[in-house]
N, C-alpha and C. Protein backbone atom coordinates (compact mmCIF):
# COMPACT_ATOMS: atom_id res chain seq x y z
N UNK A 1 105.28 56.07 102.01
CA UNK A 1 106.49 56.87 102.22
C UNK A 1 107.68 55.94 102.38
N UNK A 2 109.01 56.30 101.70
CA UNK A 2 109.56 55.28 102.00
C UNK A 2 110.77 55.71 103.02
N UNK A 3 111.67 54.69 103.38
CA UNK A 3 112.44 55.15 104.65
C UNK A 3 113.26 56.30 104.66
N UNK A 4 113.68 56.67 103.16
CA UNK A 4 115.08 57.88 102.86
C UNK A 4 114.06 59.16 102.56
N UNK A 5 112.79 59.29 102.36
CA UNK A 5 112.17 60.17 101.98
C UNK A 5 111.26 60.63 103.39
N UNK A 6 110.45 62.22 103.37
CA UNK A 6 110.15 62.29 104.36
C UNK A 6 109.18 63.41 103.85
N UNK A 7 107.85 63.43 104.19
CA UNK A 7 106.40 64.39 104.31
C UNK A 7 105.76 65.05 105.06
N UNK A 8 105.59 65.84 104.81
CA UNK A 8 104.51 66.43 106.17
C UNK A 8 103.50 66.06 106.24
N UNK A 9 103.16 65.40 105.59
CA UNK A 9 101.82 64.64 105.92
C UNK A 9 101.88 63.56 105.62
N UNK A 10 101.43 62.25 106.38
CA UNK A 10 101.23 61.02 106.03
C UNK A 10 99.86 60.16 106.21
N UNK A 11 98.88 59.95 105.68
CA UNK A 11 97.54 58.84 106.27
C UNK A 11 98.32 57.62 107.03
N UNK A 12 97.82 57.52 108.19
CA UNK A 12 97.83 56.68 108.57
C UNK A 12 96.90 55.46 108.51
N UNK A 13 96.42 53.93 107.73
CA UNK A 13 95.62 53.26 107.53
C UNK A 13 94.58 52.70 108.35
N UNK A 14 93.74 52.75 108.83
CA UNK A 14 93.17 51.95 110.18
C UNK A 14 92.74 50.69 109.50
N UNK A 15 93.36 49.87 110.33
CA UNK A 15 93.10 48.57 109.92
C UNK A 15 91.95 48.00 110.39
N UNK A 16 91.40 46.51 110.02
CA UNK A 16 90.53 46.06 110.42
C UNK A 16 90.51 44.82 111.55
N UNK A 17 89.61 44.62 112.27
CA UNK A 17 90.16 43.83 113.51
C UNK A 17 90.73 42.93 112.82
N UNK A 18 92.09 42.62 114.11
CA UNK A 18 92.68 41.58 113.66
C UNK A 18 94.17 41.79 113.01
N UNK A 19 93.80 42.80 112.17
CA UNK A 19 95.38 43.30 111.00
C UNK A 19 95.93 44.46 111.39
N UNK A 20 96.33 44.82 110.81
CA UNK A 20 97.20 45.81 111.12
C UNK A 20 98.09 46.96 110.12
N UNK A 21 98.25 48.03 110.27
CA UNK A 21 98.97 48.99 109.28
C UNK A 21 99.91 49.34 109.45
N UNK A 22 100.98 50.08 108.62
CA UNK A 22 102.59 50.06 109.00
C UNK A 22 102.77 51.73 108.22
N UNK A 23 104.08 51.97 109.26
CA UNK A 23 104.35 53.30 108.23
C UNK A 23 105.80 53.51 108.75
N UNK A 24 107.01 53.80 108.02
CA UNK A 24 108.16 53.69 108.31
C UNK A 24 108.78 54.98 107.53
N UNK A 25 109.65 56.00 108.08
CA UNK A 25 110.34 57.02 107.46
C UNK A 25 111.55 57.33 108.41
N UNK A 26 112.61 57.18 107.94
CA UNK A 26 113.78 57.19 108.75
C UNK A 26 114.16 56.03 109.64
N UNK A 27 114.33 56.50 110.76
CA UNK A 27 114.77 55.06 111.98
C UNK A 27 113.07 54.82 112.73
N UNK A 28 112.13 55.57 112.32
CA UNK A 28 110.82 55.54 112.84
C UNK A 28 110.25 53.83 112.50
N UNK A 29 109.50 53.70 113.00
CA UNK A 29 108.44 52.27 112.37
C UNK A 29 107.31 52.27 113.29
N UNK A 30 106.07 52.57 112.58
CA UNK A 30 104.49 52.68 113.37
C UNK A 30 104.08 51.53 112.94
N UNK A 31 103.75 50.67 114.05
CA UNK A 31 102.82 49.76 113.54
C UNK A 31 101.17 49.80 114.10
N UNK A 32 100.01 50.10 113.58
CA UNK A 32 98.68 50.12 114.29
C UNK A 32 98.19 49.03 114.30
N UNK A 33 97.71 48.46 115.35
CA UNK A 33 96.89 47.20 115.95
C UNK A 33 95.52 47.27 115.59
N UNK A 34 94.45 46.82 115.29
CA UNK A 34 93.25 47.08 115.66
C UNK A 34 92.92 45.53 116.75
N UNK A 35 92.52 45.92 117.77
CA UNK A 35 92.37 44.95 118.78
C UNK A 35 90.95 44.88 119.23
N UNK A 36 90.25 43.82 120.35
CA UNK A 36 89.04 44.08 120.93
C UNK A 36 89.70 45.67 121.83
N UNK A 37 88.28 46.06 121.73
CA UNK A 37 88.07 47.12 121.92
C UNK A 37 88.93 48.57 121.67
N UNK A 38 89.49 48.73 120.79
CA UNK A 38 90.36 49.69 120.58
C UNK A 38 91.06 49.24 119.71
N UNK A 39 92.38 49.97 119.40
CA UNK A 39 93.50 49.91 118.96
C UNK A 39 94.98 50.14 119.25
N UNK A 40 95.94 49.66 119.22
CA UNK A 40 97.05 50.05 119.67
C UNK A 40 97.74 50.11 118.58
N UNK A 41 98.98 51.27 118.82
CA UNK A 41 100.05 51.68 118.44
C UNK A 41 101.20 51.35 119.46
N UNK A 42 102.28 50.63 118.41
CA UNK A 42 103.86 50.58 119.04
C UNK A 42 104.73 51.40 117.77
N UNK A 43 105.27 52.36 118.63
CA UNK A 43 106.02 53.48 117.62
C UNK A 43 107.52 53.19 118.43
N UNK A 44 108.19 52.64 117.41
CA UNK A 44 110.06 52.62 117.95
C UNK A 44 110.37 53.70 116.88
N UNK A 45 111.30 54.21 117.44
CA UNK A 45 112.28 55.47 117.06
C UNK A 45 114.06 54.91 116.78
N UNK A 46 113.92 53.78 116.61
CA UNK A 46 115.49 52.77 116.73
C UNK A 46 116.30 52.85 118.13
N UNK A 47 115.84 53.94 119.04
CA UNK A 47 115.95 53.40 120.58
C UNK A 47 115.71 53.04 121.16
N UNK A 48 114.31 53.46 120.99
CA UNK A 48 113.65 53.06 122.54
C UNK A 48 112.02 52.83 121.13
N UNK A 49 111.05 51.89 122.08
CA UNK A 49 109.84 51.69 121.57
C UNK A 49 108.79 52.22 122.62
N UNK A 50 107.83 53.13 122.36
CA UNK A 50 106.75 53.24 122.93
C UNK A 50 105.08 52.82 122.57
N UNK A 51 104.16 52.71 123.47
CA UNK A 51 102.89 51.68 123.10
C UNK A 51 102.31 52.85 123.30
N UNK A 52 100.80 53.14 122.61
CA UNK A 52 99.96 53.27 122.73
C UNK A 52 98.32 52.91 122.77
N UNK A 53 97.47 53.51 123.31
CA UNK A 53 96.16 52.54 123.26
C UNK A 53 95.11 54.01 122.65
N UNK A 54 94.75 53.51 121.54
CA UNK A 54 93.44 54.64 121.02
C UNK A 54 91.95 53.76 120.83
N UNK A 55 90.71 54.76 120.99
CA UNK A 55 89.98 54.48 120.64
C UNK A 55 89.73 55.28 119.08
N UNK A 56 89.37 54.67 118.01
CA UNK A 56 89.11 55.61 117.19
C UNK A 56 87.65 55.51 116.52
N UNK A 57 86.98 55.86 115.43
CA UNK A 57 85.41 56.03 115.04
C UNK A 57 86.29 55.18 113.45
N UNK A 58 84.70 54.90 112.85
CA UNK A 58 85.23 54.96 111.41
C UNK A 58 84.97 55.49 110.36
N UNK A 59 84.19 56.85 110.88
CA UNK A 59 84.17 58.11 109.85
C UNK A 59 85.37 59.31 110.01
N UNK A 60 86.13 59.03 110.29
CA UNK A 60 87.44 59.57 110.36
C UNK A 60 88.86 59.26 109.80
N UNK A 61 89.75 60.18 109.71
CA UNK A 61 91.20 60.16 109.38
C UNK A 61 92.23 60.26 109.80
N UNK A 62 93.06 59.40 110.49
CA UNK A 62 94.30 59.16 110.91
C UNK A 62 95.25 59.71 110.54
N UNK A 63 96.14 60.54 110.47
CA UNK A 63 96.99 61.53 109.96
C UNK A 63 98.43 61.76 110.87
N UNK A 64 99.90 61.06 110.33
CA UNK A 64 100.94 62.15 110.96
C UNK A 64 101.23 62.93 110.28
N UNK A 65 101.64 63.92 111.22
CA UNK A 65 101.90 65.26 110.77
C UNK A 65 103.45 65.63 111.03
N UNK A 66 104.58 66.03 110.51
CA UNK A 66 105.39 66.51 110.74
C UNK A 66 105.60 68.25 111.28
N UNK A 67 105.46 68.67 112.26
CA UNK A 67 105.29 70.13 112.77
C UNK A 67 106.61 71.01 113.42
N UNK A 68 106.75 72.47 113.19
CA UNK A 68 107.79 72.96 114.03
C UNK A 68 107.71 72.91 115.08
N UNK A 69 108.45 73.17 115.93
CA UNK A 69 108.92 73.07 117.22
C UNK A 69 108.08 74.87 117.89
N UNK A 70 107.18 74.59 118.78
CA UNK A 70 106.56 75.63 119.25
C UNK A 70 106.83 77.06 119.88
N UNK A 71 108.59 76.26 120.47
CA UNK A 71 109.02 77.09 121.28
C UNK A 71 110.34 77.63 120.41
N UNK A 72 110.96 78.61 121.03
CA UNK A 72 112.17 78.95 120.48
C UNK A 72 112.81 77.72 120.23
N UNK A 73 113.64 78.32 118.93
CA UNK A 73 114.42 77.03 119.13
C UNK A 73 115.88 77.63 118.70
N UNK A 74 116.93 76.61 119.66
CA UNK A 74 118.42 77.11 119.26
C UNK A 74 119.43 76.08 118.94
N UNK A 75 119.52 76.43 117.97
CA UNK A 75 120.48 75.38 117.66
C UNK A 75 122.01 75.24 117.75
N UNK A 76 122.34 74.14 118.21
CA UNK A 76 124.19 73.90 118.75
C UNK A 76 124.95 73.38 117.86
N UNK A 77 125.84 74.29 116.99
CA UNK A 77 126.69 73.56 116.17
C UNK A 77 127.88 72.79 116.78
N UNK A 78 127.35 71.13 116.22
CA UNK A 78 128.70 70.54 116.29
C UNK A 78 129.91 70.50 116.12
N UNK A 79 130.07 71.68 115.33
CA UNK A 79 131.83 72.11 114.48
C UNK A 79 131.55 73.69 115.43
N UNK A 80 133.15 73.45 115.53
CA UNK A 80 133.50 75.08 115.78
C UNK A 80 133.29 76.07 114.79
N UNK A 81 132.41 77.34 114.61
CA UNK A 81 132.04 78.21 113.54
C UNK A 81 132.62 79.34 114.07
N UNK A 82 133.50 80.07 113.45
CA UNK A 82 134.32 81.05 113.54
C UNK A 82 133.93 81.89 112.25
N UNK A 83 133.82 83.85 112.82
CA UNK A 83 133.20 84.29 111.52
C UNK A 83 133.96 85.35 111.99
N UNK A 84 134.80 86.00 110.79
CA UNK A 84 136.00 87.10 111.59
C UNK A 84 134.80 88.68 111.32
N UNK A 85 135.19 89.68 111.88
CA UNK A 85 134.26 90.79 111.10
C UNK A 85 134.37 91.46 110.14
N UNK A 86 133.28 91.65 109.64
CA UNK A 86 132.48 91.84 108.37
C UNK A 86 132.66 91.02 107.39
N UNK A 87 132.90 89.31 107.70
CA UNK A 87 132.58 88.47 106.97
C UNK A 87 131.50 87.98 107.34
N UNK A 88 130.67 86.90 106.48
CA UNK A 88 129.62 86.13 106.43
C UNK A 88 129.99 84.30 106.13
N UNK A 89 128.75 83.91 106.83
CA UNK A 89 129.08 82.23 106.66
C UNK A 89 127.39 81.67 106.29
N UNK A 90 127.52 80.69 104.91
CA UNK A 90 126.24 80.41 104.36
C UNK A 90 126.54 79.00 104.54
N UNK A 91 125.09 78.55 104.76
CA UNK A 91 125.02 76.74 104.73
C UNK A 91 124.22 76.25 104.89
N UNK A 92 124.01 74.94 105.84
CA UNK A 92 122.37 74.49 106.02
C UNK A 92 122.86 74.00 107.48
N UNK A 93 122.11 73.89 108.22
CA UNK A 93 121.63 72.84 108.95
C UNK A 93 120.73 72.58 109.31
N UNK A 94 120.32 71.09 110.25
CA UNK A 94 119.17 70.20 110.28
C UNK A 94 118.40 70.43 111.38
N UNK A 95 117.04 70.67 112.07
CA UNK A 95 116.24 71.22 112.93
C UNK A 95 115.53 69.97 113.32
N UNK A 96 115.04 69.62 114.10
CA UNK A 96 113.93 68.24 114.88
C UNK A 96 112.44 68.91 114.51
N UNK A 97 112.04 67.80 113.72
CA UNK A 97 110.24 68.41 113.54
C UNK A 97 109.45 67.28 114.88
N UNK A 98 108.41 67.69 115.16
CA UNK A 98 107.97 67.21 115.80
C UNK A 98 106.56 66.26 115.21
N UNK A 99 106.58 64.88 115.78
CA UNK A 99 105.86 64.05 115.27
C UNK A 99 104.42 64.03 116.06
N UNK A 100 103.63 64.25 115.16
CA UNK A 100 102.19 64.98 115.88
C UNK A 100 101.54 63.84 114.97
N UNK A 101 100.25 62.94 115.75
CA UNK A 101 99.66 62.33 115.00
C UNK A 101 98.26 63.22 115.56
N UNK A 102 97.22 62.92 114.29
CA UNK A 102 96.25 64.06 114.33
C UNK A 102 94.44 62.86 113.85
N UNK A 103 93.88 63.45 113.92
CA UNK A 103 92.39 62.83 114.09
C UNK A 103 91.42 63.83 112.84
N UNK A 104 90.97 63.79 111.62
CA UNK A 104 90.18 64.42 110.82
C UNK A 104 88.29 63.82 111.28
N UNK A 105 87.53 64.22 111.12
CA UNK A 105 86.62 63.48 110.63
C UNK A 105 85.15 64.46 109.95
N UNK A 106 85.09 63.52 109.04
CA UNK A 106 84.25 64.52 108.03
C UNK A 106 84.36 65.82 107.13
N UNK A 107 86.06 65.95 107.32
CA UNK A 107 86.38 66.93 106.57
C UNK A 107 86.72 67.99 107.72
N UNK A 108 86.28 67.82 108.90
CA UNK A 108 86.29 68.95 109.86
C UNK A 108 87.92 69.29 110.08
N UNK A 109 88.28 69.96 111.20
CA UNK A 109 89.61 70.46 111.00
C UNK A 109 90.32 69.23 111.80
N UNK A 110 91.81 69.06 111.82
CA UNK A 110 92.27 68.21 112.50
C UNK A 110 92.42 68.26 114.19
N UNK A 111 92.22 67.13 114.62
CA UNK A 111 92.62 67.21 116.28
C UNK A 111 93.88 66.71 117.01
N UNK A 112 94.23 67.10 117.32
CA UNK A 112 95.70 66.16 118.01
C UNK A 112 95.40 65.11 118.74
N UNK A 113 95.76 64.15 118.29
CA UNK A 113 95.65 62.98 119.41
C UNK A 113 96.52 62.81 120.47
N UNK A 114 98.15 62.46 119.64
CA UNK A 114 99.49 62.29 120.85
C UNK A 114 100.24 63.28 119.96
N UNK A 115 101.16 64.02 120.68
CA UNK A 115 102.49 64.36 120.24
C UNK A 115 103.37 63.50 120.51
N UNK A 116 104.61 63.35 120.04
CA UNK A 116 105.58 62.46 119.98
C UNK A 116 107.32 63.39 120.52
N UNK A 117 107.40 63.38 121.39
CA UNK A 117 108.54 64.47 121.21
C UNK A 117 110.11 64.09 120.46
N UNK A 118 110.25 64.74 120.04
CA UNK A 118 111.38 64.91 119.36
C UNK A 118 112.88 63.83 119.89
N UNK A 119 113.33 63.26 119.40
CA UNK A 119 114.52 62.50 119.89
C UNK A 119 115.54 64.20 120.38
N UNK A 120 115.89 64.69 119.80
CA UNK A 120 117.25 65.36 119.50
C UNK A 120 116.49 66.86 119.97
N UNK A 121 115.17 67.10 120.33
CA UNK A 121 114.99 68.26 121.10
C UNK A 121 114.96 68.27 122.18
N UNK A 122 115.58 68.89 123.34
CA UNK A 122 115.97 69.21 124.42
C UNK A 122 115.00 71.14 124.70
N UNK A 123 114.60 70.44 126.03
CA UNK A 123 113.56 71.72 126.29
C UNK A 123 114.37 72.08 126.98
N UNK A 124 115.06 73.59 127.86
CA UNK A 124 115.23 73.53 128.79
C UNK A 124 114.54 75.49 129.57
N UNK A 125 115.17 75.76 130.94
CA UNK A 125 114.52 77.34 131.00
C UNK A 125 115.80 78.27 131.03
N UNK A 126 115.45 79.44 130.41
CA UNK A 126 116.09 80.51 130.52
C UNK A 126 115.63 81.46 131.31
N UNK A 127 116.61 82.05 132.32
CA UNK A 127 116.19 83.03 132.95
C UNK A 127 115.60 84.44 132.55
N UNK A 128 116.33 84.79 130.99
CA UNK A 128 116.38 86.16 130.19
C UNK A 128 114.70 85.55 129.14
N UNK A 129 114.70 84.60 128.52
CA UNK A 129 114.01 84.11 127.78
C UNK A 129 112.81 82.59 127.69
N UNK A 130 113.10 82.23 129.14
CA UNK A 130 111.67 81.56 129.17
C UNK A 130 112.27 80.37 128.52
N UNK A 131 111.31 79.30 128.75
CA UNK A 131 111.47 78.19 127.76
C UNK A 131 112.16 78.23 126.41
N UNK A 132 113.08 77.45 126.48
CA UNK A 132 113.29 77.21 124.45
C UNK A 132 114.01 75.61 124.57
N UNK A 133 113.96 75.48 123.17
CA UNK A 133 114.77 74.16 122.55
C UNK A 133 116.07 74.37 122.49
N UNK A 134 116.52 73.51 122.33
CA UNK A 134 118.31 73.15 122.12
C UNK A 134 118.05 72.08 120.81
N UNK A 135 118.69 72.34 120.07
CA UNK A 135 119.03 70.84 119.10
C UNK A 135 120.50 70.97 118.60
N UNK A 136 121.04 69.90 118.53
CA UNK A 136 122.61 70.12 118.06
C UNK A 136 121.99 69.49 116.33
N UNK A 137 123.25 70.08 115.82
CA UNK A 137 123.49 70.08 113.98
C UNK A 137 124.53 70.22 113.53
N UNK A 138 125.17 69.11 112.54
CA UNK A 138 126.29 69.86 112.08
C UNK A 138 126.00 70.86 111.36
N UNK A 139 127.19 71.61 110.70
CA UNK A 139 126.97 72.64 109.48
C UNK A 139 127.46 71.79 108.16
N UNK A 140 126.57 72.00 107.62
CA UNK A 140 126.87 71.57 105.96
C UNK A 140 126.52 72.73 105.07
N UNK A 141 128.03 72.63 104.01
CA UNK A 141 127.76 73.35 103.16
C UNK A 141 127.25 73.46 101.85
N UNK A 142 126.35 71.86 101.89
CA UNK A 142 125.66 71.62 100.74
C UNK A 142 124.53 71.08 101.09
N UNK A 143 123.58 70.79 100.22
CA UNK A 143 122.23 70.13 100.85
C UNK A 143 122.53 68.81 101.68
N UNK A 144 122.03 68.84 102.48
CA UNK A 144 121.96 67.50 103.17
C UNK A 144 121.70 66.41 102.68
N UNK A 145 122.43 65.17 102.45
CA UNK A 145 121.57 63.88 101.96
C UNK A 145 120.69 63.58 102.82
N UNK A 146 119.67 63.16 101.56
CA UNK A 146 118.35 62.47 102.36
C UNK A 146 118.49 61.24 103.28
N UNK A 147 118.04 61.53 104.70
CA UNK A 147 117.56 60.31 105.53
C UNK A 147 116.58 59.42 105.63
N UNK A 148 115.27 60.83 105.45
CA UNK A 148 114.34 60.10 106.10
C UNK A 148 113.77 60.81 107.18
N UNK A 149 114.66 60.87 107.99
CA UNK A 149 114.22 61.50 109.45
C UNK A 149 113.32 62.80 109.40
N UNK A 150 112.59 62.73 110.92
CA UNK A 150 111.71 64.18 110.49
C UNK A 150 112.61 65.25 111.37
N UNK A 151 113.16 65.60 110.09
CA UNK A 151 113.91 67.00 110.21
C UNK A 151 113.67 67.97 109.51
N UNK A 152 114.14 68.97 109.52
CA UNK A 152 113.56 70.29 108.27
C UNK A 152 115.18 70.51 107.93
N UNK A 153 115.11 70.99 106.98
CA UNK A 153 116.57 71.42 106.20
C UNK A 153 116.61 73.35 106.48
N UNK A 154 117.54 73.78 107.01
CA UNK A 154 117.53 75.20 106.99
C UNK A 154 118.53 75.59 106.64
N UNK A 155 118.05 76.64 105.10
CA UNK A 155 119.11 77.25 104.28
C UNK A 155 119.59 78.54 105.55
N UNK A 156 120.72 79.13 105.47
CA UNK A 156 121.25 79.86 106.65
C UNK A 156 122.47 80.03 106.35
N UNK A 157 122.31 81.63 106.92
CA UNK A 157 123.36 82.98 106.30
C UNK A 157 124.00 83.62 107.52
N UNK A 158 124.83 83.83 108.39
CA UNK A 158 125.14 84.26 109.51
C UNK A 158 126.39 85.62 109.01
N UNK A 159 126.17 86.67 109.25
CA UNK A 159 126.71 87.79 109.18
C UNK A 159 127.20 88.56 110.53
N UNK A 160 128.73 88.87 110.52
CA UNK A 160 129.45 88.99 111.62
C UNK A 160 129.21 90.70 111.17
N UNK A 161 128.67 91.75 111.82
CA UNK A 161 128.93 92.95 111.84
C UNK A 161 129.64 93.55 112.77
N UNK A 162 130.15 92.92 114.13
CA UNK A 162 130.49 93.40 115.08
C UNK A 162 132.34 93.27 114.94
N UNK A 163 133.22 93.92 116.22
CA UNK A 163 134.53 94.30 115.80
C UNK A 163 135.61 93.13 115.78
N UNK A 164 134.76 91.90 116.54
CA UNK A 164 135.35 90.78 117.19
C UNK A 164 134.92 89.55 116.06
N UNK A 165 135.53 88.50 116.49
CA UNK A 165 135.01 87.54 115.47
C UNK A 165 134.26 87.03 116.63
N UNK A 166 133.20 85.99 115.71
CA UNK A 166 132.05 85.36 116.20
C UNK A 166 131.82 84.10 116.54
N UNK A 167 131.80 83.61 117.75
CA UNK A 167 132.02 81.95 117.20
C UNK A 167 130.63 81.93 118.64
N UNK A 168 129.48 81.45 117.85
CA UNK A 168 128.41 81.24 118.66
C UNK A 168 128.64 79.44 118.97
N UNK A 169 128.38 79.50 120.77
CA UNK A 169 127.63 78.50 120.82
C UNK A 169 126.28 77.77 120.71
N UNK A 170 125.42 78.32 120.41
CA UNK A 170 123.81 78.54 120.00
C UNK A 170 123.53 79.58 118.88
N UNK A 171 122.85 79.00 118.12
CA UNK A 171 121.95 79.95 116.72
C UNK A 171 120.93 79.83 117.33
N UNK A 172 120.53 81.25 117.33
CA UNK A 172 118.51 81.90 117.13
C UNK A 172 117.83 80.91 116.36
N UNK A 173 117.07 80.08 116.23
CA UNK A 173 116.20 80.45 115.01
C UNK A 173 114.45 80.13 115.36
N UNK A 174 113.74 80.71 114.57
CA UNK A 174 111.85 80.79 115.04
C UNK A 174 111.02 80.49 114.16
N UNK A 175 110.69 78.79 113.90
CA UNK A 175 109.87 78.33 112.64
C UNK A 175 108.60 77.93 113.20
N UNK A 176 107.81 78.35 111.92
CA UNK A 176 106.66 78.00 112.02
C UNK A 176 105.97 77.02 111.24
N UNK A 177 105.04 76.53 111.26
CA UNK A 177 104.44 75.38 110.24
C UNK A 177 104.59 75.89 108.54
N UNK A 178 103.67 77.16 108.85
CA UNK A 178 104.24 77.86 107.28
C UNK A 178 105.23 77.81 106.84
N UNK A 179 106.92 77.79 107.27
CA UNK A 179 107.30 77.95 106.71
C UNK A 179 107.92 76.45 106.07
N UNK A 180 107.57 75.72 106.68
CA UNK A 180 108.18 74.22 106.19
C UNK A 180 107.45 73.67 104.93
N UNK A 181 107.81 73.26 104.20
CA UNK A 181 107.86 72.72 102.28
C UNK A 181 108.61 71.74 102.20
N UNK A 182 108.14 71.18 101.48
CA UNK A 182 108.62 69.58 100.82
C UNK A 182 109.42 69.95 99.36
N UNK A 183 110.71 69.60 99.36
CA UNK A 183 111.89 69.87 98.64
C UNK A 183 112.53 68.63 98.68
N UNK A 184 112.45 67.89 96.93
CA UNK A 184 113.90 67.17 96.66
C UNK A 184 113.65 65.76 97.66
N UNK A 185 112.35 65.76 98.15
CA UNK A 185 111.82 64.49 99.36
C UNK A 185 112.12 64.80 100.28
N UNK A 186 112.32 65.96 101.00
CA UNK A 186 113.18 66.17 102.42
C UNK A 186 112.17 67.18 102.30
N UNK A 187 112.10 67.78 103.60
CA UNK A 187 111.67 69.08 104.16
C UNK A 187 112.31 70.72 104.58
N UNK A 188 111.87 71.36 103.77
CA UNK A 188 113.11 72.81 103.95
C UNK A 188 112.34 73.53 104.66
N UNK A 189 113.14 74.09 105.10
CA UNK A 189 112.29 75.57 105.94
C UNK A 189 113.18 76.80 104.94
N UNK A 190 112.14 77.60 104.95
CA UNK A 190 112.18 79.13 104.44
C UNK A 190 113.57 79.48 104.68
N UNK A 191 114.57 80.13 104.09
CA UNK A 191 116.20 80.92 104.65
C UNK A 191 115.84 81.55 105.61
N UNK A 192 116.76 80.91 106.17
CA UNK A 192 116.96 82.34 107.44
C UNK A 192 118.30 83.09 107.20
N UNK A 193 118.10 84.49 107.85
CA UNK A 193 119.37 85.30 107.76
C UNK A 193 119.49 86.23 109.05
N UNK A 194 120.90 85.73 110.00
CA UNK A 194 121.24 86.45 110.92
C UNK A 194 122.35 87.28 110.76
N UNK A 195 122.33 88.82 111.88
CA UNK A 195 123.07 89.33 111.13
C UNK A 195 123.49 89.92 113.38
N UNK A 196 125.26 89.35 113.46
CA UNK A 196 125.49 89.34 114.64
C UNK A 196 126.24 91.01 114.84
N UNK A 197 125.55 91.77 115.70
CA UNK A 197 125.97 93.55 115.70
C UNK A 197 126.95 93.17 117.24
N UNK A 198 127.01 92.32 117.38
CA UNK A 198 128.48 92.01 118.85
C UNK A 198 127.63 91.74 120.43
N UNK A 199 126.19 91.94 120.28
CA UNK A 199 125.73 91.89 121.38
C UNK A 199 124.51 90.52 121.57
N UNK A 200 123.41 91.11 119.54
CA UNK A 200 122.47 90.00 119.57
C UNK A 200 122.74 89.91 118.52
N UNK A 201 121.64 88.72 118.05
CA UNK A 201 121.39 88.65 116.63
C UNK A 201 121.03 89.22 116.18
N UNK A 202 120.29 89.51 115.07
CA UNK A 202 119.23 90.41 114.56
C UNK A 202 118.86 89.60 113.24
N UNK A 203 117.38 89.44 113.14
CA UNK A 203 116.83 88.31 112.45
C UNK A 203 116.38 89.60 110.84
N UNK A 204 117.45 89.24 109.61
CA UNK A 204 116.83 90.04 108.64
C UNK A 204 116.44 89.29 107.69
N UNK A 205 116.06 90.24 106.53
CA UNK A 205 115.13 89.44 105.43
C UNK A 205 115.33 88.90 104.49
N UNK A 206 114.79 87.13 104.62
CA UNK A 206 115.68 86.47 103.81
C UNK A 206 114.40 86.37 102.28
N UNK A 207 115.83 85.69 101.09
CA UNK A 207 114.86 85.56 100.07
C UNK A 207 113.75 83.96 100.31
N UNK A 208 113.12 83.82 99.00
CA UNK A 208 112.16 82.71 99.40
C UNK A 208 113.05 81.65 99.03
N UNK A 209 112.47 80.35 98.46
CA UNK A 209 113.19 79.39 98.82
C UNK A 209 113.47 79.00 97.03
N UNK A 210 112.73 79.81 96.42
CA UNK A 210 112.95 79.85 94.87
C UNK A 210 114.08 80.63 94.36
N UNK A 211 114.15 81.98 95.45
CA UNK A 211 115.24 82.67 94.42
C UNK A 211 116.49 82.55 95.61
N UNK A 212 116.62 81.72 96.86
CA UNK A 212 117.80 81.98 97.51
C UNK A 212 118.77 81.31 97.04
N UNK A 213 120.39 81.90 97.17
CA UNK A 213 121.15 81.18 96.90
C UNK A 213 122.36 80.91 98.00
N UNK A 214 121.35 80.81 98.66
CA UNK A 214 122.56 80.06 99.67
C UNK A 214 122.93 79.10 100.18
């Protein structure tokens, strides 16, 4: 994989004592150790570096995984978005996938080893709604250039129905593994389409990712 491009799935190599394997996408860089007795991982994120220590078998498969975010997630636009009523605003912005490295062996299903949390996701609690994410994004009104980073690309339609204009500080949005696809070397998630009646959102039905044009 190389640094501007980005997968949902990657093998990770297990090396043999002594050497070592590498895997780099965005500001990420994994390097795996194989050491006496185990193995270690040092994963820097271009801030900060963290270590790990695994034992692993060698009828098995090393695997990161790029995954959605479990919990709600809301996202904070960096630009002021103003939507007067009964206009609409189409564009993209960028979501935090979460870096999940995973364990195969023999074909069986995968296991989680570590999650990795997200640089740019922020958990926090709601009183009305329980746990959710925060991620800030700008709005772009064209595809995003490729980074690298594990982000998902979300095509997104926001519809003002109510009497007032709209200027959210937080977007809804609720992804799942399904809906994330590999597009153009980057990662898209499915359209979303909100449609604001002055009180909530209301999550309606978007096209797929073949026939949308937004």
């Amino acid at each position: 994989m190389s640094s501007t491009s980005v997968s949902l799935c990657a093998p990770l190599r297990l090396p043999e004592r002594g050497g070592s394997s590498r895997l780099q996408f965005g500001s990420n860089d994994l390097v795996l150790e194989q050491v006496r007795g185990g193995f270690t991982l040092l994963w820097s994120d271009g801030r900060e570096a963290r270590r790990y220590a695994f034992g692993f078998g060698e009828d098995g498969e090393l695997t990161l995984e790029l995954r959605a975010p479990e919990l709600p997630l809301w996202v904070t636009p960096r630009e002021l978005l103003a939507i007067v009523p009964g206009a609409r605003w189409s564009g993209y912005v960028q979501v935090p996938l979460v870096p999940t490295l995973t364990w195969r062996r023999d074909g069986g299903l995968p296991q989680t080893v570590v999650v990795v949390h997200a640089r740019d996701l922020a958990t926090e609690w709601d009183e009305a709604q329980g746990y959710r994410c925060l991620a800030p994004s700008a709005l772009y009104v064209r595809f995003p250039m490729r980074s690298g980073e594990p982000r998902a690309v979300v095509p997104l339609r926001i519809t003002n129905r109510s009497q007032e204009v709209l200027s959210p500080a937080a977007i809804p949005l609720r992804l799942a593994d399904a809906d994330l696809h590999e597009l153009r070397e980057a990662i898209v998630c499915s359209p979303r389409r909100l449609s604001w009646n002055g009180s909530n959102f209301v999550v309606m039905e978007a096209p797929t990712l073949a026939t949308s044009r937004t």
